[in-house]
C-alpha atoms as a PDB file:
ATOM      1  CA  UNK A   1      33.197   2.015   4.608  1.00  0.00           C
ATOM      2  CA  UNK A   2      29.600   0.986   3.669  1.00  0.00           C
ATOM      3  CA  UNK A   3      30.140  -2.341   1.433  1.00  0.00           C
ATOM      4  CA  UNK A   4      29.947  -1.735  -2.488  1.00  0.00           C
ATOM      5  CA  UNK A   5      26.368  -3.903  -3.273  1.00  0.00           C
ATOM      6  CA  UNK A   6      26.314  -5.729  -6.487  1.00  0.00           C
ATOM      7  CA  UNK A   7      24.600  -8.839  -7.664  1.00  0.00           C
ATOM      8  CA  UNK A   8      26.724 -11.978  -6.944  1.00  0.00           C
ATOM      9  CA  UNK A   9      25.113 -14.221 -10.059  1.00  0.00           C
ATOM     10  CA  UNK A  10      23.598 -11.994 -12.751  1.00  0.00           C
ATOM     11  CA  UNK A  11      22.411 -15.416 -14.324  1.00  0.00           C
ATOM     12  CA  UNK A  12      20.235 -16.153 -11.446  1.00  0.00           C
ATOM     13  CA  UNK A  13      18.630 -12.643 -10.952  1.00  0.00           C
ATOM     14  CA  UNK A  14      15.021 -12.898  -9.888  1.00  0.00           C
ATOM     15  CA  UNK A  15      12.598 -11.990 -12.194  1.00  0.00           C
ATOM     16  CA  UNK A  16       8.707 -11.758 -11.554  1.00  0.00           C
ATOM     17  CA  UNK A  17       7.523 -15.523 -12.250  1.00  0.00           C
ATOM     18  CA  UNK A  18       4.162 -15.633 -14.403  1.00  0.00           C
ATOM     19  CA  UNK A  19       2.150 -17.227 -11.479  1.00  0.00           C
ATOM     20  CA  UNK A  20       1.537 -14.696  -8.970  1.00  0.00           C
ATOM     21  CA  UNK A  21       3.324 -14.963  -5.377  1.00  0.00           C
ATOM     22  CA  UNK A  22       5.407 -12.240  -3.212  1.00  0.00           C
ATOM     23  CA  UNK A  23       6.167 -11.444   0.482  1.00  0.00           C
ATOM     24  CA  UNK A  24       5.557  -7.720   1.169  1.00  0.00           C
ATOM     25  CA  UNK A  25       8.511  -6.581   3.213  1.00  0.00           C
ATOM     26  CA  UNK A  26       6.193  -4.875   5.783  1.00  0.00           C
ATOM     27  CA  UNK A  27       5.949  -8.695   7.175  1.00  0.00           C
ATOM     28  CA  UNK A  28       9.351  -7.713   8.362  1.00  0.00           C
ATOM     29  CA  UNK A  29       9.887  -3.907   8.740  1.00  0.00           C
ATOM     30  CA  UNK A  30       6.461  -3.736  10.531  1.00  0.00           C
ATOM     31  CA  UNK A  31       7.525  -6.390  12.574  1.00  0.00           C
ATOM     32  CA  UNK A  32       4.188  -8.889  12.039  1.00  0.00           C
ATOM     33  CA  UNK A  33       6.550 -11.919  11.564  1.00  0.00           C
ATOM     34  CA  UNK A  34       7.892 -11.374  14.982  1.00  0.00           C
ATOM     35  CA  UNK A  35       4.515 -12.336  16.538  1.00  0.00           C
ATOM     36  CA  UNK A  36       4.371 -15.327  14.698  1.00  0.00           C
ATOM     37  CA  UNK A  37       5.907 -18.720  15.930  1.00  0.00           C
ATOM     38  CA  UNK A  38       7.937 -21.009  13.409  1.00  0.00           C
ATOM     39  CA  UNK A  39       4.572 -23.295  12.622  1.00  0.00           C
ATOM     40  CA  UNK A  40       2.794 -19.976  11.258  1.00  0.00           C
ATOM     41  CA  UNK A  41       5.521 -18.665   9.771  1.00  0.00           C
ATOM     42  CA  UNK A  42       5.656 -21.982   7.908  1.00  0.00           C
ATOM     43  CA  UNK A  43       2.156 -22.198   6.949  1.00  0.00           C
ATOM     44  CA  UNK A  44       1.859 -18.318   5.983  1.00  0.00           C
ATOM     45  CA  UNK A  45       4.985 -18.570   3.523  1.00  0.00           C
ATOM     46  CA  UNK A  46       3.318 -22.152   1.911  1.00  0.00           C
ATOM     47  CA  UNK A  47      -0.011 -20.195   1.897  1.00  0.00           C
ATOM     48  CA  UNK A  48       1.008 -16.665  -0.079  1.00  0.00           C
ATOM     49  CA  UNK A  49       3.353 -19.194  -2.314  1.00  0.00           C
ATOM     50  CA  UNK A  50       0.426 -21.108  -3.245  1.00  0.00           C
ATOM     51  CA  UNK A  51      -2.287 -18.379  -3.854  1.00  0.00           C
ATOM     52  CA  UNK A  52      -3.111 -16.429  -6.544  1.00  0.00           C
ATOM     53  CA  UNK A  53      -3.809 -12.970  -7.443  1.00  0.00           C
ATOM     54  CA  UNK A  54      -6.964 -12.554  -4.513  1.00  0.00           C
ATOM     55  CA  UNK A  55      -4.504 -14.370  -2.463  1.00  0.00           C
ATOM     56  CA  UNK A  56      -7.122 -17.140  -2.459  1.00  0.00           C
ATOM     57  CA  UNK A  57      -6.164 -20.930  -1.823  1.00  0.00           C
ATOM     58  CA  UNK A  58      -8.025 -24.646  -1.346  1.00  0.00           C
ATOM     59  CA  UNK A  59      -5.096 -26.590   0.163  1.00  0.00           C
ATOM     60  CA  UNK A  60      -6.863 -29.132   2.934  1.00  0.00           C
ATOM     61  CA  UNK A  61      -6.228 -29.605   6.831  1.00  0.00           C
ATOM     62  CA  UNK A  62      -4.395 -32.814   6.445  1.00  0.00           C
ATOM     63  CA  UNK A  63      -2.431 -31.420   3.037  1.00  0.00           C
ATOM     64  CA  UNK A  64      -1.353 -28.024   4.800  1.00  0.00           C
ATOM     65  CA  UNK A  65      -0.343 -30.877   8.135  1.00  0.00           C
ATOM     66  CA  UNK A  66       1.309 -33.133   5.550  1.00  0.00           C
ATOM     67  CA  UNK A  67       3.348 -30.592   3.708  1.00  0.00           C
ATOM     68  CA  UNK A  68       4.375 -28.348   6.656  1.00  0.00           C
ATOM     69  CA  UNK A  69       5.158 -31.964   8.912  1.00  0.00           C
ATOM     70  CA  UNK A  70       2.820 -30.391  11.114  1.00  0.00           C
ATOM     71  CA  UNK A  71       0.637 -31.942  13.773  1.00  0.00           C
ATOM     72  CA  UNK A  72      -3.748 -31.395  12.742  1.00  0.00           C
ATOM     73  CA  UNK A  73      -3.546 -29.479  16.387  1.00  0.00           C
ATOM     74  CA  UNK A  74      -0.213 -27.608  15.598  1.00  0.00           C
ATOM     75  CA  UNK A  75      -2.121 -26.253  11.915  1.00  0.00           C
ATOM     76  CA  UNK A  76      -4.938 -25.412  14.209  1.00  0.00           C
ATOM     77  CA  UNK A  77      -3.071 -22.619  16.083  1.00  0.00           C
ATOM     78  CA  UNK A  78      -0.864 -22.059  13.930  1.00  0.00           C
ATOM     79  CA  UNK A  79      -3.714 -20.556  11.430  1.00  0.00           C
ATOM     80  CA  UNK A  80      -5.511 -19.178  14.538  1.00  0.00           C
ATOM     81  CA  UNK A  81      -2.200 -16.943  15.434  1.00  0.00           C
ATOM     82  CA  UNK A  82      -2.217 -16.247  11.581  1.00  0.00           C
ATOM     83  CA  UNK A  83      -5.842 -14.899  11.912  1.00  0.00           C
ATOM     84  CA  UNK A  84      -5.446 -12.870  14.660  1.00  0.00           C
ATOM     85  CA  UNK A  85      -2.881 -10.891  14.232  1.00  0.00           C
ATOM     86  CA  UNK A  86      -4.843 -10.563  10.640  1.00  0.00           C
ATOM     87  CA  UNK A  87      -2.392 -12.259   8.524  1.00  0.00           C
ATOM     88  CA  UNK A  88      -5.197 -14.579   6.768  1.00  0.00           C
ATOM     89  CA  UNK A  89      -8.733 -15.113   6.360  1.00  0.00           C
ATOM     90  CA  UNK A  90     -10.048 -18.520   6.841  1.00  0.00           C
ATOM     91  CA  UNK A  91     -13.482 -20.036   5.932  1.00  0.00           C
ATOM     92  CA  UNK A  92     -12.804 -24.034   5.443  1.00  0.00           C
ATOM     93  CA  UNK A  93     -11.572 -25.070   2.776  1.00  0.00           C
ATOM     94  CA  UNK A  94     -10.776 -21.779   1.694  1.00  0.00           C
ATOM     95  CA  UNK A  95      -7.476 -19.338   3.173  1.00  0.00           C
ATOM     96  CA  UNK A  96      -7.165 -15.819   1.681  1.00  0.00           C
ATOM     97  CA  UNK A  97      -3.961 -14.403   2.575  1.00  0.00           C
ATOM     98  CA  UNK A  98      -4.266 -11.187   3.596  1.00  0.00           C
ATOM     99  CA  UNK A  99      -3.132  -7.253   2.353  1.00  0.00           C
ATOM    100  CA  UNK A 100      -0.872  -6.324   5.840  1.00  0.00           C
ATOM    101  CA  UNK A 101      -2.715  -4.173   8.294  1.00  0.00           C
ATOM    102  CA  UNK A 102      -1.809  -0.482   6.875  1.00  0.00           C
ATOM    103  CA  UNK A 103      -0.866  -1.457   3.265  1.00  0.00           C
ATOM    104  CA  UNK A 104      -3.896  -1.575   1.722  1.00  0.00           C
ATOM    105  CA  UNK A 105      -5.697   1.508  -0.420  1.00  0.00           C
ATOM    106  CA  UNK A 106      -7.539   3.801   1.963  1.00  0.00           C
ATOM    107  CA  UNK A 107      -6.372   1.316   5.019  1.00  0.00           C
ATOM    108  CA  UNK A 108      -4.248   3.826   8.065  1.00  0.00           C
ATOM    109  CA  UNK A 109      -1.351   2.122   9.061  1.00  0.00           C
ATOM    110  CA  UNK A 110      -1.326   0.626  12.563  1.00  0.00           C
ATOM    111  CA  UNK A 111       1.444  -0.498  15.045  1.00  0.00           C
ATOM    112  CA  UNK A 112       0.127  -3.878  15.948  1.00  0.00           C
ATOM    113  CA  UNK A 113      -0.348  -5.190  19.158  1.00  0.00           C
ATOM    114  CA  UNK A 114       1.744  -6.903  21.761  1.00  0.00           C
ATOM    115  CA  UNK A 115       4.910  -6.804  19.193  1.00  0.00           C
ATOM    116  CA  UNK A 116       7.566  -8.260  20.527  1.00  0.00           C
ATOM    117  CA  UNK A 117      11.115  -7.358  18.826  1.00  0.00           C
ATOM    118  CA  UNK A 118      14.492  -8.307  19.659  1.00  0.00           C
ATOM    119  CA  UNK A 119      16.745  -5.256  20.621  1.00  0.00           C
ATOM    120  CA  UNK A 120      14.725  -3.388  18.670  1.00  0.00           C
ATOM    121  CA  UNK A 121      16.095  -4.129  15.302  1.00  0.00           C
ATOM    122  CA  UNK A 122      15.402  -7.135  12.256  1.00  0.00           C
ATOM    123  CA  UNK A 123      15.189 -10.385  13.649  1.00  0.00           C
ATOM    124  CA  UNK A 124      16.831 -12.982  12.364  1.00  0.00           C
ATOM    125  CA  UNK A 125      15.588 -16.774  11.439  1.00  0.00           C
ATOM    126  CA  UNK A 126      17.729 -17.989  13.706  1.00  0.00           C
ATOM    127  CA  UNK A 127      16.538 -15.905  16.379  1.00  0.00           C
ATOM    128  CA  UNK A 128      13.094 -17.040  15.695  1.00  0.00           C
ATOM    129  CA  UNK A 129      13.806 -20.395  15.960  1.00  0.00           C
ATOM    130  CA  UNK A 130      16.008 -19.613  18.961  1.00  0.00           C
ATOM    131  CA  UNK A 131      12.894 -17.981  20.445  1.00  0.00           C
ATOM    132  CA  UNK A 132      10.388 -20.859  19.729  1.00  0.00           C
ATOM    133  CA  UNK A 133      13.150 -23.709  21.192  1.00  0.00           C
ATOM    134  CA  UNK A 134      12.853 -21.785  24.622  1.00  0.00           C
ATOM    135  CA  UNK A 135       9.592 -21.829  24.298  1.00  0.00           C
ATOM    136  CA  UNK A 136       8.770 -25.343  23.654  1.00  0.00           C
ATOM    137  CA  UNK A 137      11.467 -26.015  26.692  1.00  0.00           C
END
């Protein structure tokens, strides 16, 4: 028996805040923040929480490293695996975060490259941080 949904605290019910910030759900169902490690996960979710309507933001090197208790080197790729799997734009000082490959008007809708997905299925932030631990072993 599929589980009766309903919202758990109707006084705490999201509502769109006047500043403008989402995450698109293709980040997941596409499977785009499967080919990011936990560092550019970080940075993308401080980036599209921080930018406005163009997706445009100013935040420094050593802010972004400060914030995110990243190392300068760590930012460094972790923006570069942001860029190219097209996540963000970056020009310094400026990051533009990105409309997902496929979701923008007039833009076909790709499977990226070199996806890598756990049994097939929605992955987990546990299992990404499971994933990254064997890799830094």
């Amino acid at each position: 028996m599929k589980p009766l949904k309903q919202v758990l605290r109707p006084e705490r019910l999201r509502q769109v805040p006047e500043q403008f910030s989402w995450v698109d759900q293709a980040l997941v169902q596409r499977y785009f923040i499967d080919r990011c490690d936990v560092r550019a996960a970080a940075l993308y979710l401080f980036l599209i929480t921080v930018s406005d309507a163009q997706g445009l933001s100013y935040y420094g090197e050593s802010t972004l490293a400060t914030r995110l208790h990243l190392s300068t080197g760590e930012l460094v790729t972790a923006r570069a695996q942001l860029i190219q799997i097209e996540l963000i734009a970056y020009q310094a000082p400026l990051y533009q975060v990105l409309a997902l490959p496929g979701t923008a008007p007039g833009m076909p809708p790709r499977e990226p490259t070199s996806v890598r997905r756990l049994n097939d299925g929605p992955v987990s932030l546990a299992q990404l941080l499971d994933q990254w631990r064997h890799r830094r072993a």
